[in-house]
N, C-alpha and C. Protein backbone atom coordinates (compact mmCIF):
# COMPACT_ATOMS: atom_id res chain seq x y z
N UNK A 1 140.24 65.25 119.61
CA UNK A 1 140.16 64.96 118.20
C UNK A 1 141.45 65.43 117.53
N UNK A 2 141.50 64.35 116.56
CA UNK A 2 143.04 65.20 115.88
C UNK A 2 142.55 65.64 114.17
N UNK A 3 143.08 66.59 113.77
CA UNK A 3 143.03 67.90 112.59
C UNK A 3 144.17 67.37 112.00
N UNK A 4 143.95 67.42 110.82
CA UNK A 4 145.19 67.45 109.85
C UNK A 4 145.71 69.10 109.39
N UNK A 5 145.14 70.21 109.69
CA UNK A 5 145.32 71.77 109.53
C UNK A 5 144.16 72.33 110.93
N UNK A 6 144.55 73.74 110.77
CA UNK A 6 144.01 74.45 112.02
C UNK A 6 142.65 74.96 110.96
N UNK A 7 142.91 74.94 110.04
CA UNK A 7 141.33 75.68 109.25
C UNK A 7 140.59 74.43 109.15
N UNK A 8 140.89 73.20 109.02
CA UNK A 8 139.80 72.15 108.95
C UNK A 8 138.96 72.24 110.54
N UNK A 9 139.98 72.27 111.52
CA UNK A 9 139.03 72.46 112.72
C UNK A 9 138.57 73.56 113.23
N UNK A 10 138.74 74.85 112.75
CA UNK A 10 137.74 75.90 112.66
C UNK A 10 136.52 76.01 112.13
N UNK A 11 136.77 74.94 111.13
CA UNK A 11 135.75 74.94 109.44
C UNK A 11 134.58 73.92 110.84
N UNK A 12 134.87 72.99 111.36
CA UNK A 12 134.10 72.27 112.10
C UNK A 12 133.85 73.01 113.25
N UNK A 13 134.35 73.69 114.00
CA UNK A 13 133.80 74.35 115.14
C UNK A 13 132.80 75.40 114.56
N UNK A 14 132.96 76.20 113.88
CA UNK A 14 131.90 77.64 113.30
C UNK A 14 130.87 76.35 112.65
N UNK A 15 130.58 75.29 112.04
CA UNK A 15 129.56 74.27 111.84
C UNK A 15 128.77 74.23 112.84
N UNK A 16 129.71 73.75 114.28
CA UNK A 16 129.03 72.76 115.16
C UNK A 16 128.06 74.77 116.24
N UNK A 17 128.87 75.64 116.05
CA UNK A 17 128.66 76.98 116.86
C UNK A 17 126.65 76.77 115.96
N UNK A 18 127.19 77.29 114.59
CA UNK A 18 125.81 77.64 114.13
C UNK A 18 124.71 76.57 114.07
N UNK A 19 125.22 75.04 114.61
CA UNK A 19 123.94 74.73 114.88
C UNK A 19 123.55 74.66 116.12
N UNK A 20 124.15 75.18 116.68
CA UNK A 20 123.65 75.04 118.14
C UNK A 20 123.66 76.56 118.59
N UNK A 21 123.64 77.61 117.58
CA UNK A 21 123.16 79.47 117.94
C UNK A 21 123.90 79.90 118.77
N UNK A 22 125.31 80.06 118.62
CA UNK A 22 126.18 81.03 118.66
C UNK A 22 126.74 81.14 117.96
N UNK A 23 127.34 82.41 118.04
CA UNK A 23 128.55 83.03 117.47
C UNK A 23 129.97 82.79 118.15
N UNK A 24 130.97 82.62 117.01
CA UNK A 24 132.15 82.58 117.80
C UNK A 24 132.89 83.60 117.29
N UNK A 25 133.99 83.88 118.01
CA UNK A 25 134.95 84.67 118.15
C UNK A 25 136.30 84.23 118.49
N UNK A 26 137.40 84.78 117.63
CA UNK A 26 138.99 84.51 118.36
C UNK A 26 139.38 84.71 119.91
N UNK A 27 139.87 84.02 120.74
CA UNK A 27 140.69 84.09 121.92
C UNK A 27 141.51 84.31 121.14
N UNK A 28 142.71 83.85 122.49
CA UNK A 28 144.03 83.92 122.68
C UNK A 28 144.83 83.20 121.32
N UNK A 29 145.84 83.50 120.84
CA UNK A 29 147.24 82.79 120.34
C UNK A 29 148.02 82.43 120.98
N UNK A 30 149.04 81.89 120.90
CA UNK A 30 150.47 81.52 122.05
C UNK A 30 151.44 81.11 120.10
N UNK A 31 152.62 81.59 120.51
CA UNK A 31 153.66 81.19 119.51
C UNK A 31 154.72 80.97 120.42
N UNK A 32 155.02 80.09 119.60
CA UNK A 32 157.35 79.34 119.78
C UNK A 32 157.89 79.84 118.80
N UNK A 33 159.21 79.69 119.12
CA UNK A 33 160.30 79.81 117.85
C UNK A 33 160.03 78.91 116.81
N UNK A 34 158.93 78.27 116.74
CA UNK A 34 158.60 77.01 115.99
C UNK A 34 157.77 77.69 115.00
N UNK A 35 156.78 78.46 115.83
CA UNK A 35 155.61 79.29 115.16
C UNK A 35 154.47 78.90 115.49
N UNK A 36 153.03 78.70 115.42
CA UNK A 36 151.76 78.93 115.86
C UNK A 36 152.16 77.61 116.83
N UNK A 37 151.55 77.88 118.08
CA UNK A 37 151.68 76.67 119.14
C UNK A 37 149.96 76.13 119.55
N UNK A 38 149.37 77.36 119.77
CA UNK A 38 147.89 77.21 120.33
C UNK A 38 147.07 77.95 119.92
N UNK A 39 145.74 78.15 119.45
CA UNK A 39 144.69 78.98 119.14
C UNK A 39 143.57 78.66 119.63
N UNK A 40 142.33 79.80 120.35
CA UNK A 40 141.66 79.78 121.17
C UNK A 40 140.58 80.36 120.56
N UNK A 41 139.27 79.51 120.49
CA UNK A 41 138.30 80.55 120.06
C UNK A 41 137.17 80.30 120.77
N UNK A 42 136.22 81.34 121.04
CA UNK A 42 135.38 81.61 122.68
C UNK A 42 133.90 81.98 122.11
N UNK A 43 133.07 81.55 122.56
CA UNK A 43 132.01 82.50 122.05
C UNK A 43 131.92 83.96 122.41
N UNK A 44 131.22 84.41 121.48
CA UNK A 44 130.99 85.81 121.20
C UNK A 44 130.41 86.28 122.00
N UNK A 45 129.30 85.91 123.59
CA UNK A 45 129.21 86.48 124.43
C UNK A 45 130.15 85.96 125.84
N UNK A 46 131.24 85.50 125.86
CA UNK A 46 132.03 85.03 126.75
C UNK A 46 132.81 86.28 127.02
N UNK A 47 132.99 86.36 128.52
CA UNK A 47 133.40 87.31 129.33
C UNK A 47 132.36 88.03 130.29
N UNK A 48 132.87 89.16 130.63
CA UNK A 48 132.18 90.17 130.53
C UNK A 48 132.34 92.04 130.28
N UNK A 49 131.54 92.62 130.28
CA UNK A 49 131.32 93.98 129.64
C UNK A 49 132.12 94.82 130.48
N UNK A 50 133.13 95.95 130.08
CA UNK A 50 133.64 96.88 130.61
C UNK A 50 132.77 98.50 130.66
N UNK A 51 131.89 98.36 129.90
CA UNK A 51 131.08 99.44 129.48
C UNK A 51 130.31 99.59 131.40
N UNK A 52 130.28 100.88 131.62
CA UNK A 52 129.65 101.56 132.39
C UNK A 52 128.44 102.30 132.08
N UNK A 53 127.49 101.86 132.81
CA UNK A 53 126.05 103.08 132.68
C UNK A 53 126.25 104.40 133.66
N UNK A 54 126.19 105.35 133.00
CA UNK A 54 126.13 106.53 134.06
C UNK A 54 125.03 106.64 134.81
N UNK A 55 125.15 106.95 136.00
CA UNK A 55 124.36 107.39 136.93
C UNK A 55 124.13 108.48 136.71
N UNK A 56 123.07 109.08 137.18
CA UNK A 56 122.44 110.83 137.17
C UNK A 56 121.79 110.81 138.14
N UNK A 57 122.28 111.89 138.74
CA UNK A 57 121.62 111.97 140.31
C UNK A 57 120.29 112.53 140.12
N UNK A 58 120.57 113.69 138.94
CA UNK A 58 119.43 114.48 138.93
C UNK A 58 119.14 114.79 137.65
N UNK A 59 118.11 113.88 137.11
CA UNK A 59 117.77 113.88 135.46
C UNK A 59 117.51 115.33 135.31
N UNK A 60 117.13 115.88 135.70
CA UNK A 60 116.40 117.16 135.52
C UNK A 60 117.24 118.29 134.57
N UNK A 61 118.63 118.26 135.51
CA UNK A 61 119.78 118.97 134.81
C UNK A 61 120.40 118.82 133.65
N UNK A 62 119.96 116.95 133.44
CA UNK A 62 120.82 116.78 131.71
C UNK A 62 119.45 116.75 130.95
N UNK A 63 120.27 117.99 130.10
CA UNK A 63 119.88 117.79 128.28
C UNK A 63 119.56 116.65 127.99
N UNK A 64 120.01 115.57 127.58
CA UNK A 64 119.75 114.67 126.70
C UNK A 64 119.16 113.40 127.94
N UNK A 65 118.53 112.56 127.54
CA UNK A 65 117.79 111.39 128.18
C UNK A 65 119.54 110.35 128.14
N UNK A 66 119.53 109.90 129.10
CA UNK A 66 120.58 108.71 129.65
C UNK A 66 120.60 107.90 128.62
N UNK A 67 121.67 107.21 128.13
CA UNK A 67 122.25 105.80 127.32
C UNK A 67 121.99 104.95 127.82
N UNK A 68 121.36 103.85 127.62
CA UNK A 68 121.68 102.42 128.25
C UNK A 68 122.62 101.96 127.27
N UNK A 69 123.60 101.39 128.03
CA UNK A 69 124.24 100.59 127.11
C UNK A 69 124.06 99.12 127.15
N UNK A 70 123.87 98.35 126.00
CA UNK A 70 123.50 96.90 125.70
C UNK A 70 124.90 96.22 125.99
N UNK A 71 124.74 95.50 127.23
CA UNK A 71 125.12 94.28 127.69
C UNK A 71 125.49 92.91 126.67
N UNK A 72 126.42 92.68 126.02
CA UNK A 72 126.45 91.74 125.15
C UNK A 72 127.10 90.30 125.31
N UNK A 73 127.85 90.48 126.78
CA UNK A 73 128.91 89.98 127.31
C UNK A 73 128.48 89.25 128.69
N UNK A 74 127.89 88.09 128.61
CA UNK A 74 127.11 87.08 129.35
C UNK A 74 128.02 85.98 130.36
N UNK A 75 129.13 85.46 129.99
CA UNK A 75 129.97 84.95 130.55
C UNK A 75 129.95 83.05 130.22
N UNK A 76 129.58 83.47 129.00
CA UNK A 76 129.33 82.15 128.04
C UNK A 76 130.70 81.28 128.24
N UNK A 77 130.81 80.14 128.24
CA UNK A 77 131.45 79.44 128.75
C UNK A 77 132.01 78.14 127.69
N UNK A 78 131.25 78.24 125.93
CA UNK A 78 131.72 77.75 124.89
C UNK A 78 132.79 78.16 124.79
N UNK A 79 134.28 77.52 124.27
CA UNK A 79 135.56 77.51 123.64
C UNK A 79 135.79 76.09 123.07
N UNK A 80 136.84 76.51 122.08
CA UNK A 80 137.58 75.52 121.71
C UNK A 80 139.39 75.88 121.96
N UNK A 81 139.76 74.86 122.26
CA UNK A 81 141.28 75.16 122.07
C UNK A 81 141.99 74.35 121.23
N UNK A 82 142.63 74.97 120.10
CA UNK A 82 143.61 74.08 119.07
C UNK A 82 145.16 74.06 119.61
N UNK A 83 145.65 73.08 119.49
CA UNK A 83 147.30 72.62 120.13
C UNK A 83 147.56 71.99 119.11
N UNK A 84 149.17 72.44 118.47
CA UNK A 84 149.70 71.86 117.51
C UNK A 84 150.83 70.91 118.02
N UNK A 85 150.55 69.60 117.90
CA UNK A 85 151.63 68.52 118.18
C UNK A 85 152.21 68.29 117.41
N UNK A 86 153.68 69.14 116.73
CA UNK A 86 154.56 68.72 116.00
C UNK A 86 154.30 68.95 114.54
N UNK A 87 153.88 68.19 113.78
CA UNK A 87 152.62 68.64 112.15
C UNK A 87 151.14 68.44 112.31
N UNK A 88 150.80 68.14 113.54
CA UNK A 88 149.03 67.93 113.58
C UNK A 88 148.81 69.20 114.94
């Protein structure tokens, strides 16, 4: 599809995200000596989680009851990528 600006086709991707229940989020940029070349935006559970759960060998010894940490990072596979050809 071709955009006449990069906010008209954001303005349509965050549309098309919330009717179909996700969230999006910024990827990547890329710039030239020109200035903005590419913009990338991913859903909000795309990737995945760096967060670690600790192990406890032996609950007994810790004070406090273990963290789970919430997993948010699914490996969602929605993006869009914007490419600027020249003024579009």
């Amino acid at each position: 599809m071709t955009f006449d600006s990069i906010k008209e086709a954001e303005d349509i991707y965050y549309a098309y995200a919330g009717q179909k229940g996700f969230c999006v989020r910024k990827g990547s940029t890329k710039h030239s000596k020109k200035g903005l070349r590419k913009k990338t935006y991913v859903c909000a559970k795309e990737g995945t989680s760096k967060a670690k759960i600790p192990i406890v060998e032996n609950p007994s010894i810790v004070s406090t009851k273990p963290r789970y940490i919430r997993n948010s990072r699914t490996g969602c596979k929605a993006l869009l990528t914007i490419k600027i050809y020249g003024d579009r």
